[in-house]
C-alpha atoms as a PDB file:
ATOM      1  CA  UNK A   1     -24.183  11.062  -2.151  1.00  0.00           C
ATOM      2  CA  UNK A   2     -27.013  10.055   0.444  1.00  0.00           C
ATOM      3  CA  UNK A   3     -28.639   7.962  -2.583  1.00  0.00           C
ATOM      4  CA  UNK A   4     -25.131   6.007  -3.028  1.00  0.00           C
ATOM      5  CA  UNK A   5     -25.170   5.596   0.427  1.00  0.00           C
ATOM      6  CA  UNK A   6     -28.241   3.987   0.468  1.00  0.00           C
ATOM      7  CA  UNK A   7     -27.699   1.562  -2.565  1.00  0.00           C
ATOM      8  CA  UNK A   8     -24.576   0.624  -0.845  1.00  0.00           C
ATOM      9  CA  UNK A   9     -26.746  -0.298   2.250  1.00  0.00           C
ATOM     10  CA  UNK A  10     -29.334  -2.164   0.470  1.00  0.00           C
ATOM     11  CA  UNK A  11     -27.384  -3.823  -1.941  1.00  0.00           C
ATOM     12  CA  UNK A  12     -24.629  -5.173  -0.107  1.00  0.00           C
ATOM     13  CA  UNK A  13     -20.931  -5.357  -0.553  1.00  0.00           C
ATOM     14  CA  UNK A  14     -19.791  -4.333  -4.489  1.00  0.00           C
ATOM     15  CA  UNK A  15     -16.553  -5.353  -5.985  1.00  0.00           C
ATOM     16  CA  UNK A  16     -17.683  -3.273  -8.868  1.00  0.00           C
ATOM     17  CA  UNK A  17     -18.561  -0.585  -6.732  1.00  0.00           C
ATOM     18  CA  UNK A  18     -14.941  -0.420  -5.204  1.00  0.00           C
ATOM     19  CA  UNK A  19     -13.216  -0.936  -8.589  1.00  0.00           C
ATOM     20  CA  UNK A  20     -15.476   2.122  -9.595  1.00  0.00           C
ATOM     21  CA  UNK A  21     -14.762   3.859  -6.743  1.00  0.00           C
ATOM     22  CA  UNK A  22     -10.893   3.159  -6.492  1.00  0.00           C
ATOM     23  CA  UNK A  23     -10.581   4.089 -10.240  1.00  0.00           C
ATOM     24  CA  UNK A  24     -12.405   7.368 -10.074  1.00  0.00           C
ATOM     25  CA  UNK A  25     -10.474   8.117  -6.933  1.00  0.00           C
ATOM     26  CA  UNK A  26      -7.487   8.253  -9.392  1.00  0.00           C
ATOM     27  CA  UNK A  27      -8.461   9.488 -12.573  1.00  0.00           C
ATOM     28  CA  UNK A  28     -10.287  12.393 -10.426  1.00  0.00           C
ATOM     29  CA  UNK A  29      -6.605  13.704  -9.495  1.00  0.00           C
ATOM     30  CA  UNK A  30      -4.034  11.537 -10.701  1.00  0.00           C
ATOM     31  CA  UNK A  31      -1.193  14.000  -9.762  1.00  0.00           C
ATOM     32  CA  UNK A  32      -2.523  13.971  -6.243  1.00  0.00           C
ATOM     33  CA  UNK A  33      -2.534   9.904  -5.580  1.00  0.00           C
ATOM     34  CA  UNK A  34       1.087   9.421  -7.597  1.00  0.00           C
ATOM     35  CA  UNK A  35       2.034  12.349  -5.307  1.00  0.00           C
ATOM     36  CA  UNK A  36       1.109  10.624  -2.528  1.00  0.00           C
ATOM     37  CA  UNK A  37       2.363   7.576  -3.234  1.00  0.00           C
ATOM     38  CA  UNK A  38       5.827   8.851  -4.351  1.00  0.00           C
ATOM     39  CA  UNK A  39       5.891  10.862  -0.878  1.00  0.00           C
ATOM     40  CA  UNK A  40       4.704   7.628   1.283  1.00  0.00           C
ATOM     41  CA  UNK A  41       5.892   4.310  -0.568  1.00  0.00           C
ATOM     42  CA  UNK A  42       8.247   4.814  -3.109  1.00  0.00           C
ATOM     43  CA  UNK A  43      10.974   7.210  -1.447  1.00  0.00           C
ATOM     44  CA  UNK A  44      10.897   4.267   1.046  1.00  0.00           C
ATOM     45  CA  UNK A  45      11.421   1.305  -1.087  1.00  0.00           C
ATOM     46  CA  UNK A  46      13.911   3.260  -2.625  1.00  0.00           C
ATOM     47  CA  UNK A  47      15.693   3.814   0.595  1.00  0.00           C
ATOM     48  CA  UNK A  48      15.782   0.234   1.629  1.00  0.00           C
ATOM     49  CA  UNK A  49      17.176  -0.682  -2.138  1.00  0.00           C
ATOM     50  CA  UNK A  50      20.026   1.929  -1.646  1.00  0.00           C
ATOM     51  CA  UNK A  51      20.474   0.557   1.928  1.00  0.00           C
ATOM     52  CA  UNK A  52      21.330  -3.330   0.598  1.00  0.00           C
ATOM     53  CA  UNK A  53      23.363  -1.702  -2.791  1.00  0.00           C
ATOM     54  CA  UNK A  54      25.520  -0.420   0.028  1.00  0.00           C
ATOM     55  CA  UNK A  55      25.395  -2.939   2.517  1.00  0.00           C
ATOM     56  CA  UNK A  56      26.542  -5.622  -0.594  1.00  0.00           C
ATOM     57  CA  UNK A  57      29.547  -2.765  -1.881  1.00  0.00           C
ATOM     58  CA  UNK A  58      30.271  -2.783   1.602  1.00  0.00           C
ATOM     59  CA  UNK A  59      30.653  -6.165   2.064  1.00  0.00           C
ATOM     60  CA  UNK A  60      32.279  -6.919  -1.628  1.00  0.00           C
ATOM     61  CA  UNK A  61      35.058  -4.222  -0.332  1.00  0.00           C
ATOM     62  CA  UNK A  62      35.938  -5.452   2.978  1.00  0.00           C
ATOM     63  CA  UNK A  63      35.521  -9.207   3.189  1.00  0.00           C
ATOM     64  CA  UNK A  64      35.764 -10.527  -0.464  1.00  0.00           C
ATOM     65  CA  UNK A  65      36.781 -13.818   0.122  1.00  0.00           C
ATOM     66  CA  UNK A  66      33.539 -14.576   2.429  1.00  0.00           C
ATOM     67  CA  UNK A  67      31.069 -12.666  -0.192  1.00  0.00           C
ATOM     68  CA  UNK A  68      28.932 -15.486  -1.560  1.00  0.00           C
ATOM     69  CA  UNK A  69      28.288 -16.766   2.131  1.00  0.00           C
ATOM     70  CA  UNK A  70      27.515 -12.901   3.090  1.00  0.00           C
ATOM     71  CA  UNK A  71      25.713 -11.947   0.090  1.00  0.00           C
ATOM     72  CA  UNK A  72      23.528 -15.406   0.532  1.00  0.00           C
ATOM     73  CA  UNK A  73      22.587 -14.417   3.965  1.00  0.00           C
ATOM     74  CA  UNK A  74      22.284 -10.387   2.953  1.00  0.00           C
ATOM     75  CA  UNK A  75      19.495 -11.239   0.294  1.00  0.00           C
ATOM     76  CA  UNK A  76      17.392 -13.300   3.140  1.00  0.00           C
ATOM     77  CA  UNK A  77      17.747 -10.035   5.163  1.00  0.00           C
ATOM     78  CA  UNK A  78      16.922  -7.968   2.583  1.00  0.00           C
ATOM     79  CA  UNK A  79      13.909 -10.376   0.793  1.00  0.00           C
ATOM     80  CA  UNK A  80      12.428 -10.294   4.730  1.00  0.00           C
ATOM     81  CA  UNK A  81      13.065  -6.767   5.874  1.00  0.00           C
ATOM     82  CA  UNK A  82      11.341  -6.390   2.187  1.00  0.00           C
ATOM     83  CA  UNK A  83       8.284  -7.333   3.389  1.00  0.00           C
ATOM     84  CA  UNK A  84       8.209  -5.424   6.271  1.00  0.00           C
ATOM     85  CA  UNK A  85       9.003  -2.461   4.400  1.00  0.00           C
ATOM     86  CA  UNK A  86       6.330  -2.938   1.663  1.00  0.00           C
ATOM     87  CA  UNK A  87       3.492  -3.407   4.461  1.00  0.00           C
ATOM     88  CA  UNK A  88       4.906  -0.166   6.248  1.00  0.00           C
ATOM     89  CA  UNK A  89       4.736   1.937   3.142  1.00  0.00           C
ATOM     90  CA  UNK A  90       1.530   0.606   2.202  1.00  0.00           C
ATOM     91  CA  UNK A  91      -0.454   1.378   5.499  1.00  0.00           C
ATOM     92  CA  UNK A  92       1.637   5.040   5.146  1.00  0.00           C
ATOM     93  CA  UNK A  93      -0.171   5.300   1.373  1.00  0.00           C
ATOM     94  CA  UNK A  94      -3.435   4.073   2.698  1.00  0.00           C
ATOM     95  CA  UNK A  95      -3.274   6.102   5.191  1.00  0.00           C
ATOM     96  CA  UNK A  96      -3.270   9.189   2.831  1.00  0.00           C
ATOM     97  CA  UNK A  97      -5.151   7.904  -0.225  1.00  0.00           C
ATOM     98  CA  UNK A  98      -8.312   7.014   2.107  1.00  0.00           C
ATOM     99  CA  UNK A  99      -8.852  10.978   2.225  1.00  0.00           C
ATOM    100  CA  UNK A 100      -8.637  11.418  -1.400  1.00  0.00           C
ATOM    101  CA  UNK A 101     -10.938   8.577  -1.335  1.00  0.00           C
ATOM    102  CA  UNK A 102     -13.764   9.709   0.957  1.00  0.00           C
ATOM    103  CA  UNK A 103     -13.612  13.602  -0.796  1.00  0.00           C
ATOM    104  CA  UNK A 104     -14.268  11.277  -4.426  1.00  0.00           C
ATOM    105  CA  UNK A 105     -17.099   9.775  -2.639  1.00  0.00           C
ATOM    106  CA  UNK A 106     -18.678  12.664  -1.021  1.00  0.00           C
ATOM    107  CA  UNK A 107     -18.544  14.060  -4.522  1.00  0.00           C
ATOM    108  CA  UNK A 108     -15.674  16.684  -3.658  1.00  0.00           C
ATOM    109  CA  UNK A 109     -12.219  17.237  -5.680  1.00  0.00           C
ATOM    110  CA  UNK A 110      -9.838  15.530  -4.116  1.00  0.00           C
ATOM    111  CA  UNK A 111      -6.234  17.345  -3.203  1.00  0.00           C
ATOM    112  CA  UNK A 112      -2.847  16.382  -2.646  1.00  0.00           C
ATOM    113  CA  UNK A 113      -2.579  18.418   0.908  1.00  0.00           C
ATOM    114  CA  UNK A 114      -5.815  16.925   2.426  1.00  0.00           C
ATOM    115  CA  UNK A 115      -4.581  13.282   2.049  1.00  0.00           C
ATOM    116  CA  UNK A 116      -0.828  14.226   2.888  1.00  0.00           C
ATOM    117  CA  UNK A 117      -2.072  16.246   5.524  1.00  0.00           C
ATOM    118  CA  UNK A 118      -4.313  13.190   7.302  1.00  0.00           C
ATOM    119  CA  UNK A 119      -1.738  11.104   6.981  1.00  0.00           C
ATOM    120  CA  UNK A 120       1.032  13.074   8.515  1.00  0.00           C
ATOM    121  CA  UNK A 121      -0.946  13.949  11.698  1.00  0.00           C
ATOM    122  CA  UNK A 122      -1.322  10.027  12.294  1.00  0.00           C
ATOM    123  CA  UNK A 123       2.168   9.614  10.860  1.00  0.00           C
ATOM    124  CA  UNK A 124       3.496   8.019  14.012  1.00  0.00           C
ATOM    125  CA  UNK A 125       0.352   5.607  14.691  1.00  0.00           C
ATOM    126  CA  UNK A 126       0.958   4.675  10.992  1.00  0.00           C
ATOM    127  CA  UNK A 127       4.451   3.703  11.382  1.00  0.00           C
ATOM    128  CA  UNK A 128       3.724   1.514  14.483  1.00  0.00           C
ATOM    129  CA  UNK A 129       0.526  -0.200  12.600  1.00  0.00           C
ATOM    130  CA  UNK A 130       2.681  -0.577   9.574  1.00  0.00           C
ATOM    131  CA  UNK A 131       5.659  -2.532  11.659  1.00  0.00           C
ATOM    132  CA  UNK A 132       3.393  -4.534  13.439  1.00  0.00           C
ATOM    133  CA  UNK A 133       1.298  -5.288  10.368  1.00  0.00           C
ATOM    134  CA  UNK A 134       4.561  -6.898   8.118  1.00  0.00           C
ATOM    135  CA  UNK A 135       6.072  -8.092  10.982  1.00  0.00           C
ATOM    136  CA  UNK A 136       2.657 -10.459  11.820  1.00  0.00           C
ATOM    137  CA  UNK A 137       2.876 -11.526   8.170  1.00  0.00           C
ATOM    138  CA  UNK A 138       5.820 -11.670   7.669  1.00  0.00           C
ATOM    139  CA  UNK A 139       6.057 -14.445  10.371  1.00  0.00           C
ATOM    140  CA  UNK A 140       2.439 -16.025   9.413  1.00  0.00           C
ATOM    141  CA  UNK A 141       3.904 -16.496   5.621  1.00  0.00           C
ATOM    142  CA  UNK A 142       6.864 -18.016   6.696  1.00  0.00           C
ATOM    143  CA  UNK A 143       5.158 -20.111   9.064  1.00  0.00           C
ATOM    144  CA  UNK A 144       2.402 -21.697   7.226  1.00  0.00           C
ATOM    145  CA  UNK A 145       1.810 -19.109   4.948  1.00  0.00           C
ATOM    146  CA  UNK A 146      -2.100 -19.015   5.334  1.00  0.00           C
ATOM    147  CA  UNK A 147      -1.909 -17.194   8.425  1.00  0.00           C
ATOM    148  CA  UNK A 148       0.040 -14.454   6.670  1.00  0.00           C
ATOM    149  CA  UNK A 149      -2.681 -14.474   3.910  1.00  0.00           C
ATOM    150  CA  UNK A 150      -5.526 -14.538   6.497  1.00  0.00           C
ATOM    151  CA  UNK A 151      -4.164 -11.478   8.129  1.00  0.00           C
ATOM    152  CA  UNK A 152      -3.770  -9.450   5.338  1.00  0.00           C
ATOM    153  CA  UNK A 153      -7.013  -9.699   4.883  1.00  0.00           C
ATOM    154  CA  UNK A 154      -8.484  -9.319   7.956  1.00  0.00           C
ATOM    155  CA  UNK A 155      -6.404  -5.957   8.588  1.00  0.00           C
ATOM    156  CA  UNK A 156      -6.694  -5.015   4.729  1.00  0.00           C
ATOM    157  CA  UNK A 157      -8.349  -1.560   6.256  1.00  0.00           C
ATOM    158  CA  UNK A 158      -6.678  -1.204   9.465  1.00  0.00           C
ATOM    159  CA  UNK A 159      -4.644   2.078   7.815  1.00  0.00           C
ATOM    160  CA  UNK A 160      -7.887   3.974   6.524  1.00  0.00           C
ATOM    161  CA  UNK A 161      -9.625   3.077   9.412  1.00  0.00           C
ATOM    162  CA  UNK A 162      -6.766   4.687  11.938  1.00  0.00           C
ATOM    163  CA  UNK A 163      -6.781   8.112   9.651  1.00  0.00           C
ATOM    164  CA  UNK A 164     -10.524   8.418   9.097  1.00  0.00           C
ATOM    165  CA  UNK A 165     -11.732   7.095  12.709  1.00  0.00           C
ATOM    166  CA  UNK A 166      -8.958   8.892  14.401  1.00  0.00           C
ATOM    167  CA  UNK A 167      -8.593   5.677  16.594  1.00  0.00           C
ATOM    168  CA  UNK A 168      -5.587   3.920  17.948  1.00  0.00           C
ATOM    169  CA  UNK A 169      -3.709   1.181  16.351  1.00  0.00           C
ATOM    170  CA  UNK A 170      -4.688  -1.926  18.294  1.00  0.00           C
ATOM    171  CA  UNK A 171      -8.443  -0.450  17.813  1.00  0.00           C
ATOM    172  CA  UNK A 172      -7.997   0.003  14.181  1.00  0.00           C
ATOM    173  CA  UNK A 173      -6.970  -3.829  13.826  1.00  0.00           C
ATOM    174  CA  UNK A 174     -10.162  -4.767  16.003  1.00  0.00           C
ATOM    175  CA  UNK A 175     -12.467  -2.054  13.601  1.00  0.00           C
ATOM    176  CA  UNK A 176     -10.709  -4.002  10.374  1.00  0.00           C
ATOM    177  CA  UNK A 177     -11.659  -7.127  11.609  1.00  0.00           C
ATOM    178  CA  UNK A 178     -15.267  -6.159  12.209  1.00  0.00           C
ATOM    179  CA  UNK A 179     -15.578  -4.199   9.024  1.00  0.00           C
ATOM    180  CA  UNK A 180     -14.240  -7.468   6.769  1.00  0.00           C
ATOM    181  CA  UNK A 181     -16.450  -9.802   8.434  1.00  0.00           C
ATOM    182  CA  UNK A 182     -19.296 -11.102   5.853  1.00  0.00           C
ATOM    183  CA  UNK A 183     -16.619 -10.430   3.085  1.00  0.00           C
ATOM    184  CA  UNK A 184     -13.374 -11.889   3.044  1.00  0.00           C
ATOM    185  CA  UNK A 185     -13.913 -14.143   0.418  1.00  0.00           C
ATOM    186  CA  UNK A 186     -14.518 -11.128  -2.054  1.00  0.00           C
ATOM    187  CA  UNK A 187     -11.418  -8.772  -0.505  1.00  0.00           C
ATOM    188  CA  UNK A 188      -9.070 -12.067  -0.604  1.00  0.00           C
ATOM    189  CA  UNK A 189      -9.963 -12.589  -4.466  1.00  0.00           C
ATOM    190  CA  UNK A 190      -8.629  -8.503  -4.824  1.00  0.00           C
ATOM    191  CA  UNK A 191      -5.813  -9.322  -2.853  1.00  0.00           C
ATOM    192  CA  UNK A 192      -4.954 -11.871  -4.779  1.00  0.00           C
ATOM    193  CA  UNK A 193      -5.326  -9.782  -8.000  1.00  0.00           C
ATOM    194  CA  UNK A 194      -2.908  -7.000  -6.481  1.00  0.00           C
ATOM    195  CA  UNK A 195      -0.139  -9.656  -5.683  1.00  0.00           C
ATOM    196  CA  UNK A 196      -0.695 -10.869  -9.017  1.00  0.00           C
ATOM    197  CA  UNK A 197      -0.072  -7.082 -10.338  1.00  0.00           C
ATOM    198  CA  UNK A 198       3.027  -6.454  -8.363  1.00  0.00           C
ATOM    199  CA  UNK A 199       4.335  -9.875  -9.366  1.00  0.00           C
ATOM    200  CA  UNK A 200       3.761  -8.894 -13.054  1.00  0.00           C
ATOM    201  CA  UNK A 201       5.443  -5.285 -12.210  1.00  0.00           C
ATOM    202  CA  UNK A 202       8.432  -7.201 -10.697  1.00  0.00           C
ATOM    203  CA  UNK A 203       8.664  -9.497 -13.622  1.00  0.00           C
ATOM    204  CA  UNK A 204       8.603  -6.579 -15.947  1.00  0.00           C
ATOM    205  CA  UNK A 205      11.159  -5.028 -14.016  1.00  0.00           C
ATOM    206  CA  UNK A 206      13.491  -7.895 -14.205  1.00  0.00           C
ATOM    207  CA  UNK A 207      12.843  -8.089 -17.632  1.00  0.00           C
ATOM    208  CA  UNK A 208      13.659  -4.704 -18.566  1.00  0.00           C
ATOM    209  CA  UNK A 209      17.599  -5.220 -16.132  1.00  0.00           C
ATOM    210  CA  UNK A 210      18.332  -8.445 -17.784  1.00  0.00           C
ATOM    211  CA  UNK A 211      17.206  -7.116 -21.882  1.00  0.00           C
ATOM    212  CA  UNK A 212      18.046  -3.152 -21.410  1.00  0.00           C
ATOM    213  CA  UNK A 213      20.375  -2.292 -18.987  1.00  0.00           C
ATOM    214  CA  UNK A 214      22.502  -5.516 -18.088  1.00  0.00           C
ATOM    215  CA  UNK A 215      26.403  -4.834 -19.335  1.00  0.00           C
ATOM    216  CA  UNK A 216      26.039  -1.260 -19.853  1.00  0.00           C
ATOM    217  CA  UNK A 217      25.031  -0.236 -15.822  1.00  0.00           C
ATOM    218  CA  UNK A 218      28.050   1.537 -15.149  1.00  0.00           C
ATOM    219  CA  UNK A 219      27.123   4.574 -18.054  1.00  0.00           C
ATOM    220  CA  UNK A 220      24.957   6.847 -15.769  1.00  0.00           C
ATOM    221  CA  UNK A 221      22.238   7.564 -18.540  1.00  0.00           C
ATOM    222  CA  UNK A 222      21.230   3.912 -18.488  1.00  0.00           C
ATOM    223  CA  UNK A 223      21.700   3.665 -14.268  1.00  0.00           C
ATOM    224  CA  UNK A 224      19.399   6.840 -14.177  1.00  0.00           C
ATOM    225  CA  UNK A 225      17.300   4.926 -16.906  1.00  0.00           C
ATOM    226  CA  UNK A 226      16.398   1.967 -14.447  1.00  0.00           C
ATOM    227  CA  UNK A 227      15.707   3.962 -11.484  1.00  0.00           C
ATOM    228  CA  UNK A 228      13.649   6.040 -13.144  1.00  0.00           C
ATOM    229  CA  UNK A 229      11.392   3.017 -14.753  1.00  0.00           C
ATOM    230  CA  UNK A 230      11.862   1.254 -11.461  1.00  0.00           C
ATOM    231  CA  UNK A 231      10.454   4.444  -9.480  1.00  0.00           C
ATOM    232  CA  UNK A 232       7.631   5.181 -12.391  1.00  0.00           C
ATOM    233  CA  UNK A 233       6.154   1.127 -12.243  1.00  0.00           C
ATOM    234  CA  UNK A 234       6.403   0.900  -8.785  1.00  0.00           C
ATOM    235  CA  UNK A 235       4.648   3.980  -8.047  1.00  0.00           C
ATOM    236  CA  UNK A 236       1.443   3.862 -10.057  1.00  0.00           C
ATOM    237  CA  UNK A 237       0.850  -0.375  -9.066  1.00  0.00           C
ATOM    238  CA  UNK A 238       1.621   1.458  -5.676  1.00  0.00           C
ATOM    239  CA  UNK A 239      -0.968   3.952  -6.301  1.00  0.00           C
ATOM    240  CA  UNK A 240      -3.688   1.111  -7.608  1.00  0.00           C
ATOM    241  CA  UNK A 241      -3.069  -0.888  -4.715  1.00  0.00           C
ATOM    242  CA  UNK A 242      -3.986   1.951  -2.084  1.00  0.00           C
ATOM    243  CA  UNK A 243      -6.908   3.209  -4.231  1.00  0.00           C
ATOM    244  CA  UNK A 244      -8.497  -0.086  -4.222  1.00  0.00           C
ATOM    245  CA  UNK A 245      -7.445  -1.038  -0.143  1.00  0.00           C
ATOM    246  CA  UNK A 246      -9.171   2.840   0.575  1.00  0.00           C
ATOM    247  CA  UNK A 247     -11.963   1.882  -1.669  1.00  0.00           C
ATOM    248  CA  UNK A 248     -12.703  -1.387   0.224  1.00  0.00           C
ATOM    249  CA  UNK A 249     -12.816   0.432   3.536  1.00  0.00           C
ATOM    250  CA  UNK A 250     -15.347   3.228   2.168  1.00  0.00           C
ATOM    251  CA  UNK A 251     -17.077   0.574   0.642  1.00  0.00           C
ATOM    252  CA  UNK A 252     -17.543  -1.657   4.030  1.00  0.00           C
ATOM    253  CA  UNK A 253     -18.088   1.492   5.857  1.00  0.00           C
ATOM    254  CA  UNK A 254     -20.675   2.818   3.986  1.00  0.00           C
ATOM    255  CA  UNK A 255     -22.317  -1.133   3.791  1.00  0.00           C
ATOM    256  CA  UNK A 256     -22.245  -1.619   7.655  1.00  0.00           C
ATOM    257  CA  UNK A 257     -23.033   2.215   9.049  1.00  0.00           C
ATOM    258  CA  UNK A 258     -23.778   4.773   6.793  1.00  0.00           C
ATOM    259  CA  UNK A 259     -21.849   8.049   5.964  1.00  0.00           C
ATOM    260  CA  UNK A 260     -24.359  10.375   7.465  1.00  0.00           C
ATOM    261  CA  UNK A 261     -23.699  13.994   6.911  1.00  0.00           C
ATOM    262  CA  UNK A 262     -22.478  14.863  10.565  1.00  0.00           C
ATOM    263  CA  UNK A 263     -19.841  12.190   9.887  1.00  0.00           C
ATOM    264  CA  UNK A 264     -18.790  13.780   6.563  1.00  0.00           C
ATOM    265  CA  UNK A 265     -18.800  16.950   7.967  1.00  0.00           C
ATOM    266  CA  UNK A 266     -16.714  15.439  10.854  1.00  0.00           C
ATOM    267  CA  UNK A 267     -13.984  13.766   8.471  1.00  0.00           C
ATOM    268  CA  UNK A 268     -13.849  16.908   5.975  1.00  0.00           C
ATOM    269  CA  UNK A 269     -13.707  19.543   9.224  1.00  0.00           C
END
């Protein structure tokens, strides 16, 4: 551990290193980190879909002359409020996986109650941090849309730095800032490659309504069908996403300041 440590120090930032790391992280405990991410990120996407499959019944039932102009204004809501929810359940996976993350570093067996455990003691802080972090770019996208880009990066490890440094959320967004200095470049390139993921992920999803299940929703088997392929996809390009974002951090931690053993001892306590 103290010799990776070192390399890391003397050899700079590693994309391979965190695509190493983020990997390992995963295949160390894979039941752990798709636990996690089920717990933290799916069950709340899955909320918010059920929440507009009502909202649209709802408004099919009671105003049906007026539906296209409702629906049409419905989807923005739902396309924006999207957004917001996908950054919340991201900094709430994070948040977790960056436990599971340091153990794999430090050369210990990850476990699904040490990262659901960190992450529910800052589960509050979390939720705040995740709001504030869609909300910020969520505007900056629709602005100009290279704000919202430039933010994500520059708080890309705002959520493992608020569970691991035990700090608050406006200093976690000043720590992320300081630890992606140097390297933004790199981290915006694996950004870029996650979007790219979840865009494939959505496309395969779409695929799979419009070739499988399209004209034959209403027979349960094939409703439970979708879900379930909807749920499974979602959850393990979830579970990439926050290995690689927890990698990043341990990565630019371990780059800028070390992991000395009274630190480790201090996060693992």
């Amino acid at each position: 551990m103290a010799h990776g440590i070192q390399n890391a120090q003397s050899t700079g930032f590693s994309t391979s290193r965190v695509f190493n790391r983020a990997f390992g992280t995963v295949a160390a405990n894979p039941l752990a980190a798709l636990g996690i991410t089920l717990l933290f990120g799916v069950l709340l996407g899955e909320a918010h879909a059920d929440a507009y499959i009502y909202a649209a019944r709802y408004i099919y039932a009671e105003v049906p002359l007026q539906a296209v102009r409702w629906f049409g204004a419905l989807a923005v809501a739902k396309n924006l409020s999207g957004l917001v929810v996908a950054s919340l359940g991201a900094c709430m996976v994070q948040g977790a996986m960056v436990r599971l993350t340091s153990a794999h570093d430090a050369a210990q067996r990850p476990s699904f109650p040490e990262g659901a455990g960190a992450a529910a003691r800052a589960l509050f802080p979390l939720i705040v941090l995740g709001l504030l972090i869609g909300l910020c770019t969520t505007i900056g996208l629709l602005a100009l849309v290279l704000p919202g880009v430039l933010l994500s990066v520059v708080w890309a490890v705002s959520a493992p730095v608020l569970v691991e440094e035990q700090c608050g959320v406006i200093a976690a967004l000043g720590r992320s800032r300081a630890l992606t200095q140097g390297v933004r470049g790199q981290i915006l390139g694996m950004v870029i490659l996650l979007w790219g993921l979840e865009m494939g992920g959505s496309l395969l999803r779409g695929w799979l309504y419009r070739h499988l299940y399209m004209g034959v929703m209403e027979q349960p088997a094939t409703v439970l069908a979708y879900r379930l392929s909807w749920v499974v996809t979602g959850m393990i390009l979830k579970t990439c996403s926050a290995a690689l974002y927890t990698s990043i951090y341990v990565e630019l931690r371990n780059w800028k300041h070390g992991a000395s053993d009274e630190v480790l001892a201090e996060i693992f306590a």
